[in-house]
N, C-alpha and C. Protein backbone atom coordinates (compact mmCIF):
# COMPACT_ATOMS: atom_id res chain seq x y z
N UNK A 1 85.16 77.52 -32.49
CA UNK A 1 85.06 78.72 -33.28
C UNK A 1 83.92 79.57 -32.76
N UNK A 2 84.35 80.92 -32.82
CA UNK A 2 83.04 81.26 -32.15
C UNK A 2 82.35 82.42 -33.84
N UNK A 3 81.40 82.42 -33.26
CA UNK A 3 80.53 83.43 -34.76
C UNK A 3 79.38 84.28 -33.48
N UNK A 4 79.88 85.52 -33.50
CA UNK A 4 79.05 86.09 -32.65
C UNK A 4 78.52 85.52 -31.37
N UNK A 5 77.27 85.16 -31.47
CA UNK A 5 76.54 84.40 -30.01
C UNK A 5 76.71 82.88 -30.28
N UNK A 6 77.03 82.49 -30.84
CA UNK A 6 77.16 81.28 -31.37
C UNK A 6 78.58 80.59 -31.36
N UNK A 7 79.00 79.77 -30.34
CA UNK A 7 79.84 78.98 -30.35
C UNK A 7 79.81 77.19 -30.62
N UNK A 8 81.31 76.78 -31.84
CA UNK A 8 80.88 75.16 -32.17
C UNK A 8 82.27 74.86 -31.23
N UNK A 9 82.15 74.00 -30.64
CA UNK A 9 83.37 73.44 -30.41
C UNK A 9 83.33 71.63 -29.59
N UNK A 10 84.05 71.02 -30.83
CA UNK A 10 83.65 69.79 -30.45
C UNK A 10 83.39 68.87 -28.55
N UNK A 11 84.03 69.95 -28.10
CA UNK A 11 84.43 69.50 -26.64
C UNK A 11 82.96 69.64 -25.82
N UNK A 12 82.21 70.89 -26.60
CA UNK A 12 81.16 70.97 -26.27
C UNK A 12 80.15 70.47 -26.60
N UNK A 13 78.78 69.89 -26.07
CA UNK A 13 77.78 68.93 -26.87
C UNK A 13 78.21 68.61 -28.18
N UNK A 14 79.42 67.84 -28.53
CA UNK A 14 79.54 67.15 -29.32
C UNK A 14 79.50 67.61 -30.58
N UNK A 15 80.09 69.44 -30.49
CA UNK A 15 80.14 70.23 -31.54
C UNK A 15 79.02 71.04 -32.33
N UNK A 16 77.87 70.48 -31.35
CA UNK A 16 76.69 71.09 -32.16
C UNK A 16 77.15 72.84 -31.81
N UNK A 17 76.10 73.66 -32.74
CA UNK A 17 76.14 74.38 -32.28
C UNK A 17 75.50 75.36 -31.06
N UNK A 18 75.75 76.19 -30.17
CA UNK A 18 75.88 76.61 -28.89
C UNK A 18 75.61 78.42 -28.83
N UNK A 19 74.84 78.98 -27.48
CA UNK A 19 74.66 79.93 -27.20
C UNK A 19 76.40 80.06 -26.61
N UNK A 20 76.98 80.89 -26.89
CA UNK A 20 78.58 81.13 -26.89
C UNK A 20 78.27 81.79 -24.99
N UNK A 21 79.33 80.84 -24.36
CA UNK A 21 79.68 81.04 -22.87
C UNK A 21 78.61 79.87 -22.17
N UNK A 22 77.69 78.72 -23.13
CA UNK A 22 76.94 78.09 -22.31
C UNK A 22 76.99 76.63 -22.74
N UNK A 23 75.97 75.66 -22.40
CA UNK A 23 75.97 74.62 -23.41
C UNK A 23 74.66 74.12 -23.79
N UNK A 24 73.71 75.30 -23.93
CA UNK A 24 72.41 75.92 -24.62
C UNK A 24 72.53 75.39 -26.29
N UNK A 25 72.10 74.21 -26.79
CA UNK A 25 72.24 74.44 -28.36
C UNK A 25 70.95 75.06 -29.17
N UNK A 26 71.86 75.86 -30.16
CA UNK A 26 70.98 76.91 -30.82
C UNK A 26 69.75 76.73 -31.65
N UNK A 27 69.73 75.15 -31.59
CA UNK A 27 68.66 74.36 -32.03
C UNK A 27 67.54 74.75 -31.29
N UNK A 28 67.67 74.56 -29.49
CA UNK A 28 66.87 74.54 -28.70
C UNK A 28 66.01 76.35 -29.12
N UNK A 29 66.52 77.36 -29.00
CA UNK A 29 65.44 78.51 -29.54
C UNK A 29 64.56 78.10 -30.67
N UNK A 30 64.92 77.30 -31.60
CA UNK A 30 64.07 77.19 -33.02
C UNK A 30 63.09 76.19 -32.41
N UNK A 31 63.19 75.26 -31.96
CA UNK A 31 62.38 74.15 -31.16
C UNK A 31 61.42 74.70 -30.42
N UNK A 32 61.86 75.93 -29.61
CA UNK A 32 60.64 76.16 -28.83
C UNK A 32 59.39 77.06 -29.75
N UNK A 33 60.19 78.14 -30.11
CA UNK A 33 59.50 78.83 -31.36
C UNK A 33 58.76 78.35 -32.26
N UNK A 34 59.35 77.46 -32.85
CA UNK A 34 58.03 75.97 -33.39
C UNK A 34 57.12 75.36 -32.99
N UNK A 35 57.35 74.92 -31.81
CA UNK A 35 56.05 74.40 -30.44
C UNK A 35 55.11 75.67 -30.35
N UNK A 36 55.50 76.76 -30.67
CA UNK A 36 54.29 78.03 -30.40
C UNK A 36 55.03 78.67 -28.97
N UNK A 37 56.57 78.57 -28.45
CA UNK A 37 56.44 79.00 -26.89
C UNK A 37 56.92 80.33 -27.53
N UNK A 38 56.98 81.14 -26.48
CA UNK A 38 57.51 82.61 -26.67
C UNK A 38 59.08 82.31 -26.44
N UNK A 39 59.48 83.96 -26.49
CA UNK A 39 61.12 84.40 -26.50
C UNK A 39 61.31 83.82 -24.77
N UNK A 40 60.58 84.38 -23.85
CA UNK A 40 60.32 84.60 -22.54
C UNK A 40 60.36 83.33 -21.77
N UNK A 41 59.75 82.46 -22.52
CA UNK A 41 59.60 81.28 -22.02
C UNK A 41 60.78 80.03 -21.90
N UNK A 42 61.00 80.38 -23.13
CA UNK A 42 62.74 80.33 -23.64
C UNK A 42 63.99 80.60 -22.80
N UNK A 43 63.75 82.10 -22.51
CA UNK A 43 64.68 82.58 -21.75
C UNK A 43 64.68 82.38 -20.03
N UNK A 44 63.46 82.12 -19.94
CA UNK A 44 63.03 80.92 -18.46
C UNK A 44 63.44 79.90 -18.57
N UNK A 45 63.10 78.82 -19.22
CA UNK A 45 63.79 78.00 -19.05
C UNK A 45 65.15 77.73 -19.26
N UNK A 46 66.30 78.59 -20.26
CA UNK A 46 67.46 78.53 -19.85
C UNK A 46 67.99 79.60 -19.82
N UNK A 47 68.48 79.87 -18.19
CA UNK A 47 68.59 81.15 -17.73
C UNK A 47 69.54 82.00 -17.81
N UNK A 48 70.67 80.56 -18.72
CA UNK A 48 72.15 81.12 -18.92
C UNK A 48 72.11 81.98 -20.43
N UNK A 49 71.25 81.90 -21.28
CA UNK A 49 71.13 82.43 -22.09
C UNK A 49 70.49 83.51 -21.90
N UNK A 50 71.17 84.80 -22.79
CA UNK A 50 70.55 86.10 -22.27
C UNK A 50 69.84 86.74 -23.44
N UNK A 51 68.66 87.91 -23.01
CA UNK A 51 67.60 88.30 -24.02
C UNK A 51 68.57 88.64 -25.31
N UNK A 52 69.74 89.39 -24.99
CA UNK A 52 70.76 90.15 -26.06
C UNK A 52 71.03 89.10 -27.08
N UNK A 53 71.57 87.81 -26.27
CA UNK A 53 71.77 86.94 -27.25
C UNK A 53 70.99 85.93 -28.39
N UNK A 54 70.01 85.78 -27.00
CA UNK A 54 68.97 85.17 -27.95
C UNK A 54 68.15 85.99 -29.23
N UNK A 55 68.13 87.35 -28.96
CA UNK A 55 67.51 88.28 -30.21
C UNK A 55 69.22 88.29 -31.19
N UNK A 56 69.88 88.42 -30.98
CA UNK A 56 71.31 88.45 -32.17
C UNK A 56 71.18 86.79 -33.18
N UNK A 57 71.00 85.65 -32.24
CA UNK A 57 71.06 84.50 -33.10
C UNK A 57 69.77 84.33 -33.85
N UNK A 58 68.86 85.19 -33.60
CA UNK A 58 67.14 85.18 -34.35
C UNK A 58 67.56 86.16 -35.41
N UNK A 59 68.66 87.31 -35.55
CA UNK A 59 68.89 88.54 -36.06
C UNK A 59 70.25 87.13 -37.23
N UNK A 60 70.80 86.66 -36.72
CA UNK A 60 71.59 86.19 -37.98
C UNK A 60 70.92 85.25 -38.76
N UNK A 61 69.92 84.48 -38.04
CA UNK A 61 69.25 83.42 -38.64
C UNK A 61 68.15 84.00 -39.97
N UNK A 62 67.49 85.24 -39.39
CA UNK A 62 66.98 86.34 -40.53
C UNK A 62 67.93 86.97 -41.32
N UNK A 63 69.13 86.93 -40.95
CA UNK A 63 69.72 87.88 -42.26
C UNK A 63 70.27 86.26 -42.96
N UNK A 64 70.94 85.41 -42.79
CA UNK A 64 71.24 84.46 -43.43
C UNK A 64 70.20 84.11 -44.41
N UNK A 65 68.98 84.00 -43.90
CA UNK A 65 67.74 83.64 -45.22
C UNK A 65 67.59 84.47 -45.83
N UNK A 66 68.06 86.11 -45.97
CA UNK A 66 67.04 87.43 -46.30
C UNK A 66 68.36 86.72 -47.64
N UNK A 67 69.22 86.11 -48.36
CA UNK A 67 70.40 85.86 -49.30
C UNK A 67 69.61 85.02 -50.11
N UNK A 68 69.50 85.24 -51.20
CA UNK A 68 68.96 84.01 -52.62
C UNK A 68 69.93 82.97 -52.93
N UNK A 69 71.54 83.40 -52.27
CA UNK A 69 72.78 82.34 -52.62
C UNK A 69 72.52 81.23 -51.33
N UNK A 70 72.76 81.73 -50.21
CA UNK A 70 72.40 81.04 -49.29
C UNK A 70 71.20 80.26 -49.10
N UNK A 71 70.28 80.73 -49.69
CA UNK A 71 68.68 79.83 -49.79
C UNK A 71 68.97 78.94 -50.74
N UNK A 72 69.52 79.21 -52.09
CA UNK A 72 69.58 78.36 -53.71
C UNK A 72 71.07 77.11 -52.60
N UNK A 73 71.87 77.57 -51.59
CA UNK A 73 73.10 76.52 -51.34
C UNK A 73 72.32 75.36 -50.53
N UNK A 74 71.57 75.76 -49.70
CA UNK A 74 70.92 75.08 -48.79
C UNK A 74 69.46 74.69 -48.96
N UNK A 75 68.86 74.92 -49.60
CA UNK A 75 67.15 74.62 -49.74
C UNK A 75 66.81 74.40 -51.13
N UNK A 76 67.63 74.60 -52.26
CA UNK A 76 66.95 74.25 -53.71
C UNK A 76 67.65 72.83 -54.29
């Protein structure tokens, strides 16, 4: 299935989810961002992922939390 930059498909790492056209999981941006690395550093080390995409899956991951339903489904 794909959702914008974001592709799941079991064939791929085992369904996690994926930078869509790679097999980048979308975990790996939040991981580095947590360690303190930059966007840049990120996008160095995997080169198949592009600036466009990586700012769109940071852009859904902020609008998904900016929801009180979505926060109260998942975090309360």
């Amino acid at each position: 299935m794909l959702y914008g930059q974001v592709s799941i498909d079991p064939e791929i790492m085992s369904g996690a989810p994926v930078f869509t056209g790679t097999k980048v999981p979308i975990k790996n941006i939040f991981d580095y961002l947590e360690g303190g690395e930059g966007l840049a550093e990120f996008l160095n080390d995997f080169p198949s992922v592009t600036k466009e995409a990586s700012l769109a899956v940071l852009e859904m991951a902020k609008k998904s939390l900016m929801t009180e339903k979505v926060l109260h489904e998942n975090f309360a």
